[in-house]
PDB file of N, CA and C in Angstrom:
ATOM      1  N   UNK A   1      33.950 -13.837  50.727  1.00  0.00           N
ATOM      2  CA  UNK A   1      32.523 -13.637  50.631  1.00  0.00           C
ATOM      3  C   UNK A   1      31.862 -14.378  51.785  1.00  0.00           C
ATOM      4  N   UNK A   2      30.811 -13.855  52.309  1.00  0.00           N
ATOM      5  CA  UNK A   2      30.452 -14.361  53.701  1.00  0.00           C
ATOM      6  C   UNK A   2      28.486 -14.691  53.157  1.00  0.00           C
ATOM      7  N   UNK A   3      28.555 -16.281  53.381  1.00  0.00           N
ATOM      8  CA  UNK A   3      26.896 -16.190  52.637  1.00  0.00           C
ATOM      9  C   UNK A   3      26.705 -17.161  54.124  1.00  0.00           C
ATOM     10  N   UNK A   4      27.094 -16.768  54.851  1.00  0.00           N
ATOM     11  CA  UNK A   4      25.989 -17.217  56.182  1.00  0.00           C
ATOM     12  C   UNK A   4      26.124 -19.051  56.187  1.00  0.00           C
ATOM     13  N   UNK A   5      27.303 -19.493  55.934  1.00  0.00           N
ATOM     14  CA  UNK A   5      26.764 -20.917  55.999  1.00  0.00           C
ATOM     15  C   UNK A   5      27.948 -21.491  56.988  1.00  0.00           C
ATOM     16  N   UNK A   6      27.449 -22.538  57.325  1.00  0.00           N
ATOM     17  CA  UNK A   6      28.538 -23.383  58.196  1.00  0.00           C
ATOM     18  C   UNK A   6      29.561 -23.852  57.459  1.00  0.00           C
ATOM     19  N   UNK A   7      30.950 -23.510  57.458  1.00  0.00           N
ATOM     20  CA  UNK A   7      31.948 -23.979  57.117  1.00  0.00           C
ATOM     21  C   UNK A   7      32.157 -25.774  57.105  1.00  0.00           C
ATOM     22  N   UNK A   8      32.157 -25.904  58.175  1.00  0.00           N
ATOM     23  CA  UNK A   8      31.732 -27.407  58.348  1.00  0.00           C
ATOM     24  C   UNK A   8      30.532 -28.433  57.220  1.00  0.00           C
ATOM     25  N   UNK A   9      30.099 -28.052  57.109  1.00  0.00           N
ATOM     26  CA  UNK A   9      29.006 -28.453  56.439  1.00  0.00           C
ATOM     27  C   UNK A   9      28.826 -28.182  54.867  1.00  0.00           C
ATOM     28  N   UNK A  10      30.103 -26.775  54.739  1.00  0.00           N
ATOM     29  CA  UNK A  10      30.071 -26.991  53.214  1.00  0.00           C
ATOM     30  C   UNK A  10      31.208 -28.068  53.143  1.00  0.00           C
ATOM     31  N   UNK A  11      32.745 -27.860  53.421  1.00  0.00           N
ATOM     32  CA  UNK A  11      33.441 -28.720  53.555  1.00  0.00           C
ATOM     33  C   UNK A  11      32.978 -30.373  53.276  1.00  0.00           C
ATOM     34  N   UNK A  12      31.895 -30.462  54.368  1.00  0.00           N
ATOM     35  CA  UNK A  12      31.256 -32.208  53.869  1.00  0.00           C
ATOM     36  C   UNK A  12      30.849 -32.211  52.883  1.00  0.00           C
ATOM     37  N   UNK A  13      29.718 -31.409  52.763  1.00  0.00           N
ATOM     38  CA  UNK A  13      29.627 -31.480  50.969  1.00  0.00           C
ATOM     39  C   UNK A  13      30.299 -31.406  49.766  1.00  0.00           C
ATOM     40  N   UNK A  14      31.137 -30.473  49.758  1.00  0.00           N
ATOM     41  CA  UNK A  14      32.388 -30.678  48.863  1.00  0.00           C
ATOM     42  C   UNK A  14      33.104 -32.087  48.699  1.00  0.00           C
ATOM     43  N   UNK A  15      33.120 -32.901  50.276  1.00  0.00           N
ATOM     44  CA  UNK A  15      33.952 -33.933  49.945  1.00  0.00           C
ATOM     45  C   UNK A  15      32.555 -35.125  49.193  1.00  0.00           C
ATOM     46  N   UNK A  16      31.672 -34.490  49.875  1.00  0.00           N
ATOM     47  CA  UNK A  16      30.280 -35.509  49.122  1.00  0.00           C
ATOM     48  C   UNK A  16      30.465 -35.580  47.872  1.00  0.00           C
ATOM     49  N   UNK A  17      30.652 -34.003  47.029  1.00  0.00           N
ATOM     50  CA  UNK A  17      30.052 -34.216  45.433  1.00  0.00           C
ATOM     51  C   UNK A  17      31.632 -34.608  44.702  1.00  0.00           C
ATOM     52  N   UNK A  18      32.656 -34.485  45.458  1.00  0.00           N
ATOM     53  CA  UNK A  18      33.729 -35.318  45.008  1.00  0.00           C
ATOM     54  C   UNK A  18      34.291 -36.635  44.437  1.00  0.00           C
ATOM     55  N   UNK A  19      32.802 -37.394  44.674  1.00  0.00           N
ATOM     56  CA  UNK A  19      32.594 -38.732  44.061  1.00  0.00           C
ATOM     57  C   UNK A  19      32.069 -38.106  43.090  1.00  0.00           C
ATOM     58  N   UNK A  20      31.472 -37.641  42.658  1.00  0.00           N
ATOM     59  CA  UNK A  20      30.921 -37.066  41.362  1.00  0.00           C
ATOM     60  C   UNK A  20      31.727 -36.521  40.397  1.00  0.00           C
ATOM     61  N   UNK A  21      32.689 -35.552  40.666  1.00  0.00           N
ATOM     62  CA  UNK A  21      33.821 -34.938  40.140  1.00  0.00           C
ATOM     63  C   UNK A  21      34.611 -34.096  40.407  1.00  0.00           C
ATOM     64  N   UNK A  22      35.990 -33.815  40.276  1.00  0.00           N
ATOM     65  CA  UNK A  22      36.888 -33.726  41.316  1.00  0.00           C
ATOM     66  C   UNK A  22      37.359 -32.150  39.950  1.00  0.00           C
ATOM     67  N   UNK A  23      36.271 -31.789  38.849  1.00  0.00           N
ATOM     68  CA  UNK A  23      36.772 -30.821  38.662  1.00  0.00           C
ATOM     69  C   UNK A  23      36.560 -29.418  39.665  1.00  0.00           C
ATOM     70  N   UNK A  24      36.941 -28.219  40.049  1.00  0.00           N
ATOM     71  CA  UNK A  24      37.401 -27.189  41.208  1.00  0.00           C
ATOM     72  C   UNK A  24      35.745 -26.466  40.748  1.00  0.00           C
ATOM     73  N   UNK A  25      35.856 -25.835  39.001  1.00  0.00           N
ATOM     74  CA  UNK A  25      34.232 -25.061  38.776  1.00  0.00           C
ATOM     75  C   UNK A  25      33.289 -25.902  39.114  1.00  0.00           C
ATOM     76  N   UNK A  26      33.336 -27.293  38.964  1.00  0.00           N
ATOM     77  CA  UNK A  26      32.096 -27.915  39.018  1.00  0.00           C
ATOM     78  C   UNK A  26      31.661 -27.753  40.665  1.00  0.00           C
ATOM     79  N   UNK A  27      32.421 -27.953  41.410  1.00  0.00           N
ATOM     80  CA  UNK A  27      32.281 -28.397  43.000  1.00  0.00           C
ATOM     81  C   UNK A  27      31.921 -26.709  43.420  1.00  0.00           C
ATOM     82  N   UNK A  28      32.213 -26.169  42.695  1.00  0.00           N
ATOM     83  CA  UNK A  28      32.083 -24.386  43.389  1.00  0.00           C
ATOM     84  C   UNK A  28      30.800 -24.607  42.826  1.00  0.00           C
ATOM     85  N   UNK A  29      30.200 -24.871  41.917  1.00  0.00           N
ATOM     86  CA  UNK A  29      29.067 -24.565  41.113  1.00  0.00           C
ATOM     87  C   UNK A  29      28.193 -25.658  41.911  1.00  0.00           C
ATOM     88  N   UNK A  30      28.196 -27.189  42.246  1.00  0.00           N
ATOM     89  CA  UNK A  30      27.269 -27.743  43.142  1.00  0.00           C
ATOM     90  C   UNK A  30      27.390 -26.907  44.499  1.00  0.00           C
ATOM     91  N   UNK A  31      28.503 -26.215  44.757  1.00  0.00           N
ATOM     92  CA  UNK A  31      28.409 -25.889  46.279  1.00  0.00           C
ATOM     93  C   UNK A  31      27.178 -24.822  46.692  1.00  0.00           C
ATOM     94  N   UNK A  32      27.759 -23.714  45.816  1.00  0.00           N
ATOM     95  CA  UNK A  32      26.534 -22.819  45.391  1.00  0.00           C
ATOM     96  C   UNK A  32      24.892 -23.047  45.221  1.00  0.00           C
ATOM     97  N   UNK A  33      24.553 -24.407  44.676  1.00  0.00           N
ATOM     98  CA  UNK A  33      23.465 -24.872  44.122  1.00  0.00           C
ATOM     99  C   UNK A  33      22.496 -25.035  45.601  1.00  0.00           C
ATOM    100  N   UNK A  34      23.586 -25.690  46.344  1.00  0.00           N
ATOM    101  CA  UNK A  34      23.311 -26.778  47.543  1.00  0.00           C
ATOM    102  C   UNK A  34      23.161 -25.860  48.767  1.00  0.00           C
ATOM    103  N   UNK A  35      23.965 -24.608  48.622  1.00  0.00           N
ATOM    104  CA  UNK A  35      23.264 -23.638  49.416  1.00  0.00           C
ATOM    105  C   UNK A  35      21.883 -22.933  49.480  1.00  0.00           C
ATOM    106  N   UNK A  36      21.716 -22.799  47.978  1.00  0.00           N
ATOM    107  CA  UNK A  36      20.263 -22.374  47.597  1.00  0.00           C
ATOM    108  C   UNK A  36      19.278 -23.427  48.188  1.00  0.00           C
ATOM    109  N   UNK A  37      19.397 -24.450  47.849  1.00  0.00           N
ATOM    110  CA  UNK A  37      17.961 -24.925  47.443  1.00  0.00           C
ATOM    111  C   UNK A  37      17.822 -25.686  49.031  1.00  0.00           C
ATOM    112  N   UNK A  38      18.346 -25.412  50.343  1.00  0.00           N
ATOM    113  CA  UNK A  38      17.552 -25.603  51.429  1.00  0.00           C
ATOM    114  C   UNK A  38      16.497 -24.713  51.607  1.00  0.00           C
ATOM    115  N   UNK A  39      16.866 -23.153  51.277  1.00  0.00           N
ATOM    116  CA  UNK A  39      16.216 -22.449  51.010  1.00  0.00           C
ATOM    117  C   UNK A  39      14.285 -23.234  50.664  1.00  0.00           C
ATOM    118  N   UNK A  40      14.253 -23.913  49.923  1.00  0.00           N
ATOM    119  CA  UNK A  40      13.167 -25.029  49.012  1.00  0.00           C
ATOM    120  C   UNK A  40      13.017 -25.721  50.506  1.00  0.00           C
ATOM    121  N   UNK A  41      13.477 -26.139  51.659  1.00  0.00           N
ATOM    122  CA  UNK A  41      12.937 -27.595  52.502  1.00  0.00           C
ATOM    123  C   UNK A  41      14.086 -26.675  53.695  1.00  0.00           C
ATOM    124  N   UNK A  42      13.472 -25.744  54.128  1.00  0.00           N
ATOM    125  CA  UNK A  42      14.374 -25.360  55.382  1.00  0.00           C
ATOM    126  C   UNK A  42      14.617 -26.483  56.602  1.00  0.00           C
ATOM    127  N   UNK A  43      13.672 -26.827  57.073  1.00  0.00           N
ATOM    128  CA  UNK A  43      13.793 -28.123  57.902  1.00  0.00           C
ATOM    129  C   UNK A  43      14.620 -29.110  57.687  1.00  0.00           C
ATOM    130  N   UNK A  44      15.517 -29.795  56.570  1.00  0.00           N
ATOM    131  CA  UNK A  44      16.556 -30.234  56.544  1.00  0.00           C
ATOM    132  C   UNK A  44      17.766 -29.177  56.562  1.00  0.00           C
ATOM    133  N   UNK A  45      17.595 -28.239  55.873  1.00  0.00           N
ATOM    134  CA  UNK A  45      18.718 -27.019  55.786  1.00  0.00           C
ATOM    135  C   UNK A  45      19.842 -28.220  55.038  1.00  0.00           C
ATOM    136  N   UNK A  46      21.560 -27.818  54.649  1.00  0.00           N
ATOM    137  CA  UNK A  46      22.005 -28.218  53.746  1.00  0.00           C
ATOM    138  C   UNK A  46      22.243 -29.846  53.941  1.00  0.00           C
ATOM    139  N   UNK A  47      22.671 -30.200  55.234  1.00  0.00           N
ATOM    140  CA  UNK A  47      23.202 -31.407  55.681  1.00  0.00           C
ATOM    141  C   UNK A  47      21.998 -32.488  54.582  1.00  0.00           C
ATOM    142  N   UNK A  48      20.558 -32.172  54.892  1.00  0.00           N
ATOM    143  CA  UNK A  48      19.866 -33.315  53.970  1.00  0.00           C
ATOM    144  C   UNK A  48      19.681 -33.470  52.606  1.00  0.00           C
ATOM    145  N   UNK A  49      20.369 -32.355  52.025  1.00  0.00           N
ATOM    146  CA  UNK A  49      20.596 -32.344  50.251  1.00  0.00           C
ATOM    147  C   UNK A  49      21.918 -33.242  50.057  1.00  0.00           C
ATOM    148  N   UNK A  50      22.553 -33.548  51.049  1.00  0.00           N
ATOM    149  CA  UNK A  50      24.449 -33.534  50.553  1.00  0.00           C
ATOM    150  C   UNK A  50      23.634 -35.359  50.533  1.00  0.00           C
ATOM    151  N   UNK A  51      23.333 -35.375  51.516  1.00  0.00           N
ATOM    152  CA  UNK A  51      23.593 -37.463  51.657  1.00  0.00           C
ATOM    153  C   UNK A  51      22.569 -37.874  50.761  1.00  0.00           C
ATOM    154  N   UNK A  52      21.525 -37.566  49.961  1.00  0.00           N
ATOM    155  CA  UNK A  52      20.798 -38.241  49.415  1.00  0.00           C
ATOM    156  C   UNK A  52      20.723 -39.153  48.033  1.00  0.00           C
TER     157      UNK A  52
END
Protein backbone atom coordinates (compact mmCIF):
# COMPACT_ATOMS: atom_id res chain seq x y z
CA UNK A 1 0.00 0.00 0.00
CA UNK A 2 1.56 3.29 -1.00
CA UNK A 3 0.11 6.35 1.38
CA UNK A 4 2.72 8.88 0.27
CA UNK A 5 4.93 8.92 3.34
CA UNK A 6 8.63 8.83 3.97
CA UNK A 7 9.80 5.50 4.81
CA UNK A 8 12.38 6.95 6.94
CA UNK A 9 10.31 8.76 9.09
CA UNK A 10 7.77 6.13 9.65
CA UNK A 11 10.52 3.69 10.61
CA UNK A 12 11.57 6.49 13.45
CA UNK A 13 8.38 6.53 14.63
CA UNK A 14 7.78 3.03 14.96
CA UNK A 15 11.01 2.82 16.89
CA UNK A 16 9.54 6.03 18.93
CA UNK A 17 6.15 4.38 19.99
CA UNK A 18 8.17 1.20 20.85
CA UNK A 19 8.79 2.53 24.27
CA UNK A 20 5.22 2.49 24.58
CA UNK A 21 4.59 -1.04 23.31
CA UNK A 22 6.22 -3.49 21.41
CA UNK A 23 2.76 -5.15 20.56
CA UNK A 24 2.91 -5.39 16.08
CA UNK A 25 -1.43 -4.11 15.97
CA UNK A 26 -0.75 -1.51 18.33
CA UNK A 27 2.39 0.13 16.44
CA UNK A 28 0.43 -0.39 12.96
CA UNK A 29 -2.49 1.32 14.63
CA UNK A 30 -0.22 4.45 16.21
CA UNK A 31 1.53 4.39 12.82
CA UNK A 32 -1.61 5.00 10.96
CA UNK A 33 -2.86 7.59 13.60
CA UNK A 34 0.49 9.60 13.22
CA UNK A 35 0.11 9.76 9.59
CA UNK A 36 -3.26 11.35 9.82
CA UNK A 37 -3.10 13.86 12.17
CA UNK A 38 -0.13 16.06 10.48
CA UNK A 39 -2.74 16.38 8.24
CA UNK A 40 -4.20 18.76 11.73
CA UNK A 41 -0.49 21.00 11.86
CA UNK A 42 1.02 20.49 8.28
CA UNK A 43 3.99 22.67 9.15
CA UNK A 44 5.46 20.12 11.44
CA UNK A 45 4.24 17.20 9.07
CA UNK A 46 4.99 13.70 10.97
CA UNK A 47 8.62 14.16 12.38
CA UNK A 48 6.86 16.77 15.17
CA UNK A 49 4.07 14.34 16.44
CA UNK A 50 6.74 11.34 16.95
CA UNK A 51 9.20 13.41 19.60
CA UNK A 52 6.72 15.07 21.73
Amino acid sequence: MNLGQDVDASLAGTMSFMSNTMDPGNLEQLNRLAMRLPKLNPTERLGGLLFR
